[in-house]
N, C-alpha and C. Protein backbone atom coordinates (compact mmCIF):
# COMPACT_ATOMS: atom_id res chain seq x y z
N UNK A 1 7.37 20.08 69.42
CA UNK A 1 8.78 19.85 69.58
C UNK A 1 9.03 19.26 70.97
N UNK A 2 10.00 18.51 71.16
CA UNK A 2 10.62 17.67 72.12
C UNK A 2 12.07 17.91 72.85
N UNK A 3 12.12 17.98 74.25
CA UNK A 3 13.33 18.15 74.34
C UNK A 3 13.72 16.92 74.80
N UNK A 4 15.13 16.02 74.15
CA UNK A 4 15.35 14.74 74.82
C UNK A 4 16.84 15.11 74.68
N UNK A 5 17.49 14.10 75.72
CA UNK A 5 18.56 13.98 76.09
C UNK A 5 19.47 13.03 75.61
N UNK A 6 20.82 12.92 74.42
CA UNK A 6 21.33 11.56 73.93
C UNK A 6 21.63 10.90 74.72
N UNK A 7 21.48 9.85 74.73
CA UNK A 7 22.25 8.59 75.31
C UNK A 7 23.13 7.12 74.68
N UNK A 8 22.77 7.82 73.49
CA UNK A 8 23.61 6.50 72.40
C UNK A 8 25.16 7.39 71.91
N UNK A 9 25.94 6.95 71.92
CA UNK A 9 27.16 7.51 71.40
C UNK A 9 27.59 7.83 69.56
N UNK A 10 26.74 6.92 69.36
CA UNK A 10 26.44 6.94 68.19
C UNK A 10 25.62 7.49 67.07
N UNK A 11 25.16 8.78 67.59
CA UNK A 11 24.27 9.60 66.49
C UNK A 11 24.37 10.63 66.00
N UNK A 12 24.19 10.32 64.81
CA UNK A 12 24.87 11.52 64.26
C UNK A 12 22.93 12.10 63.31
N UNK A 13 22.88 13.71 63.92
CA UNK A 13 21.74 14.23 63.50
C UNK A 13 21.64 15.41 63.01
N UNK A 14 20.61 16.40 62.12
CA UNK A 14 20.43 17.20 61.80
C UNK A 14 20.77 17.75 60.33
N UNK A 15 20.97 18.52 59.78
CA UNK A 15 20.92 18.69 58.55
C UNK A 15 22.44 18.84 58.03
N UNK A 16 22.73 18.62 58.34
CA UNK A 16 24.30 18.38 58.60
C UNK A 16 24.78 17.13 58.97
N UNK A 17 24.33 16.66 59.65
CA UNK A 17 24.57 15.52 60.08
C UNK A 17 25.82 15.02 60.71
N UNK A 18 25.73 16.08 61.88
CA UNK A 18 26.67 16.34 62.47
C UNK A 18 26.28 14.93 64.21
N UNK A 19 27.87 14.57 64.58
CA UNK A 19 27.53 13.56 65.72
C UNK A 19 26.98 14.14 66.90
N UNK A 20 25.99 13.87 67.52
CA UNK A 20 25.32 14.73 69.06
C UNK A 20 25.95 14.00 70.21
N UNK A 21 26.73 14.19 70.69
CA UNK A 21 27.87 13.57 71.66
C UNK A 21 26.35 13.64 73.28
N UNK A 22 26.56 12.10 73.48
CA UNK A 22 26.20 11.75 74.95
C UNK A 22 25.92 12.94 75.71
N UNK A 23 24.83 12.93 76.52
CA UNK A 23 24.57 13.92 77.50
C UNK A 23 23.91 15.24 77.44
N UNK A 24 24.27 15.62 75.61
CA UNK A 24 23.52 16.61 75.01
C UNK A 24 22.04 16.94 74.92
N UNK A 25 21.69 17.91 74.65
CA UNK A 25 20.35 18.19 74.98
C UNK A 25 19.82 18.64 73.97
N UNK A 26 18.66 18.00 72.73
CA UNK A 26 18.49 19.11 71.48
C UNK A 26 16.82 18.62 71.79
N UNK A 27 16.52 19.83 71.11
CA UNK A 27 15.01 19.79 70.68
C UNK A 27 14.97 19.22 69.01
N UNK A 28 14.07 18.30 69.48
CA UNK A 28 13.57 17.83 67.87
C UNK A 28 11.86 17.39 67.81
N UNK A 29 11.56 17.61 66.46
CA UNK A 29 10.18 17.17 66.61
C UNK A 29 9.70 16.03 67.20
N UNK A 30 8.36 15.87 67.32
CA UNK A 30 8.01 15.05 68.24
C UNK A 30 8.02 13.50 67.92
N UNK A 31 8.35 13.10 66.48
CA UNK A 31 8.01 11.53 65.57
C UNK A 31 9.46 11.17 65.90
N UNK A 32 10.75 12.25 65.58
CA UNK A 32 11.81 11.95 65.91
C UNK A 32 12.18 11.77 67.37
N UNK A 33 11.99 12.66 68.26
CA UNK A 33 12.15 11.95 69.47
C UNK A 33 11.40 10.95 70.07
N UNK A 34 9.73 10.37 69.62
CA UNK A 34 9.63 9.14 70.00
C UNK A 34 10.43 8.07 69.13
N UNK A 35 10.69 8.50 68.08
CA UNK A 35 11.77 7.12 67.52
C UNK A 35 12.84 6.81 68.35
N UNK A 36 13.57 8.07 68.85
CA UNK A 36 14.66 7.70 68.97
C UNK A 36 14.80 7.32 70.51
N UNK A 37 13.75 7.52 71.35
CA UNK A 37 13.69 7.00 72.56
C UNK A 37 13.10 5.79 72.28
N UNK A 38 12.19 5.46 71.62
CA UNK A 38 12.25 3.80 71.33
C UNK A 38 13.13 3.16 70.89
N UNK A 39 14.07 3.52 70.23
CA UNK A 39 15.34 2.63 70.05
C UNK A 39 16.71 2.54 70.92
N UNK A 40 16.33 3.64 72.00
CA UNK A 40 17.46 3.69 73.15
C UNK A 40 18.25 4.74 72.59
N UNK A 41 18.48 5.54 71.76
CA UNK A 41 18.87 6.46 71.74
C UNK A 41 19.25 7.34 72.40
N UNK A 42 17.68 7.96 72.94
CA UNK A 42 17.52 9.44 73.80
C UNK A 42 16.78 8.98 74.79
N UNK A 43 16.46 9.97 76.02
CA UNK A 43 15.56 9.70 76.94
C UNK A 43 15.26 11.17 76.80
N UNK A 44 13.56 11.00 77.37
CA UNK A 44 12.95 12.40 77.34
C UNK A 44 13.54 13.22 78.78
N UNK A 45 13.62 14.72 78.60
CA UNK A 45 14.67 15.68 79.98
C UNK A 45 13.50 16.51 80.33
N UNK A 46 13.84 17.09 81.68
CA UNK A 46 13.11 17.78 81.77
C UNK A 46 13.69 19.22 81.93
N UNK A 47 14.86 19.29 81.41
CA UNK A 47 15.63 20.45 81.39
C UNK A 47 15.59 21.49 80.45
N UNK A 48 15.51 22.63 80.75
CA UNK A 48 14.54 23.93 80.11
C UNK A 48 15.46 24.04 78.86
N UNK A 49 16.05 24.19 78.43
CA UNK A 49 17.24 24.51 77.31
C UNK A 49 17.74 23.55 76.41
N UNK A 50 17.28 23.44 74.71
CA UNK A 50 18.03 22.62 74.72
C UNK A 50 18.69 23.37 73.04
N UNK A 51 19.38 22.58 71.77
CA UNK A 51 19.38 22.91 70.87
C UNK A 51 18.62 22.57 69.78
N UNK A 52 18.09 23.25 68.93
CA UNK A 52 17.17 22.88 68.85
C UNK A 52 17.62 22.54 66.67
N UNK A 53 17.32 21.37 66.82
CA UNK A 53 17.98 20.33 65.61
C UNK A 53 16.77 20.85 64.33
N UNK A 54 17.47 21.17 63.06
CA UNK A 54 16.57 21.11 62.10
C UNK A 54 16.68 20.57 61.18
N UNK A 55 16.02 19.34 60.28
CA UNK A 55 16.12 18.03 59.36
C UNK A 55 15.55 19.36 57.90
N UNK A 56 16.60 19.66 57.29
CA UNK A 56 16.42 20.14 56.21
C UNK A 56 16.24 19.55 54.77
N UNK A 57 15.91 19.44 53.80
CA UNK A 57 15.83 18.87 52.23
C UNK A 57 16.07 19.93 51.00
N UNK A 58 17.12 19.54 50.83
CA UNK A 58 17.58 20.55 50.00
C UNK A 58 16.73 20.46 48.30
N UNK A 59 16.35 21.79 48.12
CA UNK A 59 15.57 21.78 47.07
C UNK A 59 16.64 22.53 45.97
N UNK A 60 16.50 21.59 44.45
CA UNK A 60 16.81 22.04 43.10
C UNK A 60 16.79 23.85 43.05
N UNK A 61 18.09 23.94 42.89
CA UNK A 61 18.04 25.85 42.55
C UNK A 61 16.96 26.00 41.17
N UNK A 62 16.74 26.92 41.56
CA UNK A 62 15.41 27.81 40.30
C UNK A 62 16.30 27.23 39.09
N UNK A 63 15.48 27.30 37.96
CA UNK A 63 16.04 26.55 36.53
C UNK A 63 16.36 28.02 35.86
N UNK A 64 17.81 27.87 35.27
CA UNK A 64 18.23 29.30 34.78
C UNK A 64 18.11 29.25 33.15
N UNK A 65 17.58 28.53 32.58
CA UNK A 65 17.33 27.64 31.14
C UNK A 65 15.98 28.40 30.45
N UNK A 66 15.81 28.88 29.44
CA UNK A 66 14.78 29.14 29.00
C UNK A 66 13.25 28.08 28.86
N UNK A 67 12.69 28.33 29.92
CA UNK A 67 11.86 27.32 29.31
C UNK A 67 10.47 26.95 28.43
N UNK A 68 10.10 27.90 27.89
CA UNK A 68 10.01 28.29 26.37
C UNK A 68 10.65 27.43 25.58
N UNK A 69 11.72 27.89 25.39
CA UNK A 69 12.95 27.20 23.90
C UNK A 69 12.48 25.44 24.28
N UNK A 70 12.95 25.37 25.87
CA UNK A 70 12.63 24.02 25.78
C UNK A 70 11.09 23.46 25.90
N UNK A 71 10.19 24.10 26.08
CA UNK A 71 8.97 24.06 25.70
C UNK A 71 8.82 23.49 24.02
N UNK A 72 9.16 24.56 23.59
CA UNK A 72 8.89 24.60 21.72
C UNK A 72 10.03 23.25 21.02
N UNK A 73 11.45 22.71 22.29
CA UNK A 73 11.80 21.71 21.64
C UNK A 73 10.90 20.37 21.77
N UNK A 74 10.19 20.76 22.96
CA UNK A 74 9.51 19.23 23.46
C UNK A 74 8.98 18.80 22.57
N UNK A 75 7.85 20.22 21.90
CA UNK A 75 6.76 20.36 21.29
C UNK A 75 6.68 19.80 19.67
N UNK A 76 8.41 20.31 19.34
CA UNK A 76 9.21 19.76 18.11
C UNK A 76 8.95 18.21 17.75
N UNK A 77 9.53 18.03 19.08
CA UNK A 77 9.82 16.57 19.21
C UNK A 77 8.92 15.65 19.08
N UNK A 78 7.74 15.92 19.49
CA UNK A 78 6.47 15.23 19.82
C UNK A 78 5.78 15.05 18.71
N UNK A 79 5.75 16.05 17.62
CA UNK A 79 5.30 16.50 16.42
C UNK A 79 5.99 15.49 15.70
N UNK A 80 7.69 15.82 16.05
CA UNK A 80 7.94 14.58 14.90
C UNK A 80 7.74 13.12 15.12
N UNK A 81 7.46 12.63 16.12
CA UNK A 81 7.10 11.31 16.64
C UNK A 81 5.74 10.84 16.64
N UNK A 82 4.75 11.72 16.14
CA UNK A 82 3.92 11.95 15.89
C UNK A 82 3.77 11.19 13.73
N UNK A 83 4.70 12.12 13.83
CA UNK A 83 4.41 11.87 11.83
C UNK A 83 5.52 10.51 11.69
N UNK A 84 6.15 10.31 13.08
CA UNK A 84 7.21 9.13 12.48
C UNK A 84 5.82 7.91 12.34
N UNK A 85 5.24 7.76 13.59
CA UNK A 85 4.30 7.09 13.78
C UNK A 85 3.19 7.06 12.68
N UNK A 86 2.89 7.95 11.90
CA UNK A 86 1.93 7.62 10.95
C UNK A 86 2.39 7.40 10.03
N UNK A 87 3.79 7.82 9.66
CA UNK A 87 4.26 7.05 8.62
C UNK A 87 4.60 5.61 9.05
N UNK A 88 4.88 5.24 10.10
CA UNK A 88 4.99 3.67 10.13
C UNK A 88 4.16 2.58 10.04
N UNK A 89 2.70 3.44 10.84
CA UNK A 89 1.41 2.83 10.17
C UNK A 89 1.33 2.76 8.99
N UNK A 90 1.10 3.85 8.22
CA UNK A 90 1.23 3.94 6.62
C UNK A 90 1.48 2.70 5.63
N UNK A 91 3.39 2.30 6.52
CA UNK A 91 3.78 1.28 5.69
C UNK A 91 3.81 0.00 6.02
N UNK A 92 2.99 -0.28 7.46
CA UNK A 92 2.61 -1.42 8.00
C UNK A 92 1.25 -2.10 7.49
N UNK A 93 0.60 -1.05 7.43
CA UNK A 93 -0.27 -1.07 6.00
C UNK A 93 -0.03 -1.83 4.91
N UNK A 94 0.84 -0.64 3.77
CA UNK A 94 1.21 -0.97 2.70
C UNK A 94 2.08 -2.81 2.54
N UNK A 95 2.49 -2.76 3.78
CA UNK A 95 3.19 -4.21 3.41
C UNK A 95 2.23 -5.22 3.76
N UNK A 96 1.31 -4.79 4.93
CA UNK A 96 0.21 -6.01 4.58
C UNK A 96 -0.76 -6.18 3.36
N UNK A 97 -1.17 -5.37 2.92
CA UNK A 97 -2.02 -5.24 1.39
C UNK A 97 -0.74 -6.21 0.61
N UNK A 98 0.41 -5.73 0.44
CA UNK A 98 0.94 -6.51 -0.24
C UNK A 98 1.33 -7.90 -0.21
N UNK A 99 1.37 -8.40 1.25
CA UNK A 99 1.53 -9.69 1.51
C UNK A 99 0.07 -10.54 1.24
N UNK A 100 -0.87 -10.02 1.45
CA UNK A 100 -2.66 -10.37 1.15
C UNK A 100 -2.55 -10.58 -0.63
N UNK A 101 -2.11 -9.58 -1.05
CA UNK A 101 -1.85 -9.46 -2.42
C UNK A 101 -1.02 -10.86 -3.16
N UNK A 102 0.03 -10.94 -2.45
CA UNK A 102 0.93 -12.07 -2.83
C UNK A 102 0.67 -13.44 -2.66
N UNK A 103 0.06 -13.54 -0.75
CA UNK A 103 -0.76 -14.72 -0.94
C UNK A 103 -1.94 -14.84 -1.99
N UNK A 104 -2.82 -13.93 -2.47
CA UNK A 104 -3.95 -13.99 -3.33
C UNK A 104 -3.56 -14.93 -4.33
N UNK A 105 -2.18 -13.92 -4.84
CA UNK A 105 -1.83 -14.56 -6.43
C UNK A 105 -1.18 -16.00 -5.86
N UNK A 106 -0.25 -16.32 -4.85
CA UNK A 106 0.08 -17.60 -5.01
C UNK A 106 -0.64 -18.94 -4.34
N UNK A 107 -2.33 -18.63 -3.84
CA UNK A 107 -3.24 -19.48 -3.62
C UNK A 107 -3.82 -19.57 -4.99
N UNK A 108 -3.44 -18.66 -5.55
CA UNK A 108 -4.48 -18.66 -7.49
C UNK A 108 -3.19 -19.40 -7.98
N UNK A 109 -1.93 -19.21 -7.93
CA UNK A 109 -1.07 -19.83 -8.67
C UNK A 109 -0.99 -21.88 -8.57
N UNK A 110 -1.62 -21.74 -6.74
CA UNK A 110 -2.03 -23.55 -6.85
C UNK A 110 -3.20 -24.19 -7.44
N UNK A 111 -4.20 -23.13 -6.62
CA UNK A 111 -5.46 -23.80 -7.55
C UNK A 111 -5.35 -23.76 -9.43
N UNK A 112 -4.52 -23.09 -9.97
CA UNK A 112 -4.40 -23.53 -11.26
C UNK A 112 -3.63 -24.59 -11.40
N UNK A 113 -2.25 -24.93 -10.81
CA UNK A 113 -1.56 -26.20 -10.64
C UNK A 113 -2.19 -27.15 -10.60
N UNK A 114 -3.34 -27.14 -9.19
CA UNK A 114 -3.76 -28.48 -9.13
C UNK A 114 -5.20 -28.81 -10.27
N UNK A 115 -5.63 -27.79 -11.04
CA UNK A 115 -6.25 -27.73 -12.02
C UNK A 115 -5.77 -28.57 -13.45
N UNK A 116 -4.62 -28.08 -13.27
CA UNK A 116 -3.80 -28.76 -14.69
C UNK A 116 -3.29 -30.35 -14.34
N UNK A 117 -2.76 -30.47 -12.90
CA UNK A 117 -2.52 -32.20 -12.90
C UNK A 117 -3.82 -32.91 -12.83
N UNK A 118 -4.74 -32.14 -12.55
CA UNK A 118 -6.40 -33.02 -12.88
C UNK A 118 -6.81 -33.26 -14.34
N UNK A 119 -6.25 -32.38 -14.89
CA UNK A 119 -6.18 -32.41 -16.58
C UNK A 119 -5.09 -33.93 -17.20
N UNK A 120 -4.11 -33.32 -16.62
CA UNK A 120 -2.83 -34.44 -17.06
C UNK A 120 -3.46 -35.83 -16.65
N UNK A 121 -4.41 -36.17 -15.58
CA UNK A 121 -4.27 -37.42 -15.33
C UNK A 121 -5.62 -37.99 -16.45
C-alpha cells in the first residue's frame, strides 16, 4: 500500500466513488498509486496518516432458486433436443432415400424415352 497525496481536482475514487478533493491524503495500493502519479494525479507524501481507499466488486447474492429443479429442467431440456435432433436426422434421411429414389425412376423414365424415339426413327 501507498500513501499519495491528490493533486488533480478531478478524481473521483474508491468503491463508492466518491470525489478525493485536492490536498487529501489516502492510501491505495501500489499499481493504483503508480498510475495515478503517472498521469499527474497524485504525488507520492511522506506524511504518516492517510485514508485508506478500498476498490470493491460487488459479487451476485447467493442464488435463492432451487437448483436441483433447475438442474432436472436443464437436463429435460437437453434430452429433448437430443431426440429433436435424431428425429431430424431420421427425416433428412428419409427425404434423401426418397429423392435418390425419384431421381432413379426419372433417369429410368429417360433412358426408356430415348429408347422408344430410337425405335420411332
Amino acid at each position: 500500500m501507498a500513501l499519495v497525496e491528490i493533486v488533480a481536482n478531478n478524481l473521483h475514487a474508491g468503491a463508492n466513488l466518491r470525489k478525493l478533493e485536492v490536498g487529501s491524503v489516502v492510501e491505495v495500493d501500489d499499481a493504483t498509486a503508480q498510475r495515478w502519479i503517472g498521469t499527474g494525479k497524485a504525488k507520492e507524501t511522506d506524511k504518516k496518516k492517510g485514508e485508506k481507499l478500498s476498490f470493491e466488486v460487488a459479487t451476485p447474492s447467493a442464488q435463492t432458486a432451487d437448483l436441483s429443479g433447475l438442474q432436472k429442467q436443464h437436463a429435460d431440456a437437453l434430452a429433448q433436443i437430443e431426440k429433436l435432433n435424431a428425429d431430424a436426422e431420421a427425416k433428412d434421411k428419409a427425404h434423401a432415400d426418397a429423392l435418390a429414389a425419384e431421381k432413379k425412376r426419372a433417369d429410368d423414365a429417360e433412358a426408356a424415352l430415348e429408347e422408344l424415339k430410337k425405335k420411332v426413327k
